[in-house]
Protein backbone atom coordinates (compact mmCIF):
# COMPACT_ATOMS: atom_id res chain seq x y z
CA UNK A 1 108.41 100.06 76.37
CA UNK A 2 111.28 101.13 74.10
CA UNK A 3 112.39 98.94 71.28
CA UNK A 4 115.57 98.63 72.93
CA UNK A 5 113.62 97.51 76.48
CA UNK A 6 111.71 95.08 74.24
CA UNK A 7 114.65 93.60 73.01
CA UNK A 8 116.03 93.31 76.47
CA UNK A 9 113.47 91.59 78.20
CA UNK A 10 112.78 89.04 75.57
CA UNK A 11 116.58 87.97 75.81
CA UNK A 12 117.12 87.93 79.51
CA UNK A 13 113.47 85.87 79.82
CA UNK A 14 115.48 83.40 77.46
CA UNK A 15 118.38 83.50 79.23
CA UNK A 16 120.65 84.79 76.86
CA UNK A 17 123.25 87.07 77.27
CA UNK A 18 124.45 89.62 74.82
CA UNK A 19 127.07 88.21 73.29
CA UNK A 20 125.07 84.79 72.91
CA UNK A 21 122.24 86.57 71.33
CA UNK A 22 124.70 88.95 68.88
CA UNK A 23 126.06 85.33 68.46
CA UNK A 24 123.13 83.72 67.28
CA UNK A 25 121.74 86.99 65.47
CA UNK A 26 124.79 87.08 63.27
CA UNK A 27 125.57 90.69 64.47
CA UNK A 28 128.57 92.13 66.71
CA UNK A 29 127.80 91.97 70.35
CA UNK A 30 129.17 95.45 70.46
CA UNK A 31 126.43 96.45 67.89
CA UNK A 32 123.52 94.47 69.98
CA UNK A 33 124.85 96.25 73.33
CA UNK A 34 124.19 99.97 71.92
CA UNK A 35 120.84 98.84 70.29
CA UNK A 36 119.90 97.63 73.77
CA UNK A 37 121.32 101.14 75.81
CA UNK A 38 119.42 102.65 72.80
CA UNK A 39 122.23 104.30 71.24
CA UNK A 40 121.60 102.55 67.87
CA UNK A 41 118.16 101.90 65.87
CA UNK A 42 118.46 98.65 64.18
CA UNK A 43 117.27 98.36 61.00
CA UNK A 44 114.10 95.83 60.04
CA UNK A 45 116.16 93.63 58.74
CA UNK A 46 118.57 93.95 61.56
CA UNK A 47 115.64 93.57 63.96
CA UNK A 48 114.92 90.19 61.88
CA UNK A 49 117.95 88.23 62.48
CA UNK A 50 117.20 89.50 66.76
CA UNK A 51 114.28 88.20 66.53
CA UNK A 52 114.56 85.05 64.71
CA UNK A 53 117.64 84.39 67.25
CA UNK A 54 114.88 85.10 69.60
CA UNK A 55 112.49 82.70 67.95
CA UNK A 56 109.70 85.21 67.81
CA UNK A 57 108.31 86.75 64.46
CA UNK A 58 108.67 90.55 63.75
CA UNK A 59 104.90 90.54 63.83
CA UNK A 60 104.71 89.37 67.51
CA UNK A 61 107.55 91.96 68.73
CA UNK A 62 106.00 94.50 67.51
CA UNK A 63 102.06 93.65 68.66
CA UNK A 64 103.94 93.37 72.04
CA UNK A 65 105.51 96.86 71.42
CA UNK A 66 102.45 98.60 69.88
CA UNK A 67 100.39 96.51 73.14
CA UNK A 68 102.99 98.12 75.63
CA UNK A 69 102.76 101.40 74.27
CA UNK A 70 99.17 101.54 73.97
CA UNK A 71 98.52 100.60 77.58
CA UNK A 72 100.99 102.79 79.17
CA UNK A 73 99.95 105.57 77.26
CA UNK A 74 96.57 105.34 78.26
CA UNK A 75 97.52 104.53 82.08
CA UNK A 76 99.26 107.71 81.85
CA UNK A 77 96.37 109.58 80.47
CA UNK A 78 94.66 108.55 83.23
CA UNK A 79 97.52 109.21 85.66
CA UNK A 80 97.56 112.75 84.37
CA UNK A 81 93.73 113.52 85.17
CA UNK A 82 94.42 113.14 88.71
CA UNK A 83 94.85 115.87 91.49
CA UNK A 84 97.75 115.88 93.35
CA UNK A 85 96.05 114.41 95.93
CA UNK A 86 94.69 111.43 94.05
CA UNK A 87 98.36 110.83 92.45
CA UNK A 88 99.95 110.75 95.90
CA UNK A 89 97.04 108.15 97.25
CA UNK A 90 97.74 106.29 93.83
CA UNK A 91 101.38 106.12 94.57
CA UNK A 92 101.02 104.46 97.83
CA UNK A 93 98.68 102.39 96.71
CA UNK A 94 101.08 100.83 94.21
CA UNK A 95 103.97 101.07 96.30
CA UNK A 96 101.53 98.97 98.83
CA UNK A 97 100.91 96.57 96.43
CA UNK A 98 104.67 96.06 95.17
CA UNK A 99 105.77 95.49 98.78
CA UNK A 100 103.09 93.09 99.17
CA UNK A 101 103.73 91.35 96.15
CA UNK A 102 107.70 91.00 97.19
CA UNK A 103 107.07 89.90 100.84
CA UNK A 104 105.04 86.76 98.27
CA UNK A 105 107.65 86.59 96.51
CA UNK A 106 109.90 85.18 99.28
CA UNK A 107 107.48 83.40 100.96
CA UNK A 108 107.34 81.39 97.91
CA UNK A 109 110.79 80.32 97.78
């Protein structure tokens, strides 16, 4: 997960939208939307006021990011060792398993 992706999902999961977040960050919601497209790199400092808005320390965004990285990277390792043939059964597998886990999801409402 990007930076940018990171930043995302910790502010929808708290509800926030953009401008509420650029808001509370002390930075222009303009500014936060192209860090979040990825058009912009905030800097660490810039990534501190997010965060604090955020109420999370820079420590535990970026274990989160480093985590994320580190586990898709080796998932993909492992994806790429495959045959074709093993890729496509791997595929339906998890397409399987996300329809199944949506058809739950209803159920539950």
């Amino acid at each position: 997960m990007e930076i940018a992706a990171l930043i995302t999902y910790y502010r929808t999961e708290r509800g926030l939208s953009v401008n509420k977040l650029a808001n509370m960050a002390g930075i222009s919601q303009s500014y936060l939307r192209d860090v979040e497209l990825g058009k912009k790199v905030p800097t660490i400092t810039t990534l501190s006021y997010i965060c604090d808005a955020l109420n999370i320390s820079l420590a535990e965004f970026f274990t989160t990011y480093c985590q994320q990285e580190a586990g898709v990277d080796s998932l993909m390792n492992e994806i790429y060792r495959l045959n074709p043939k093993q890729r496509k059964l791997l595929e339906d597998f998890l397409h399987s398993l996300l329809s199944d886990k949506a058809r739950d999801d209803i159920s539950d409402c």
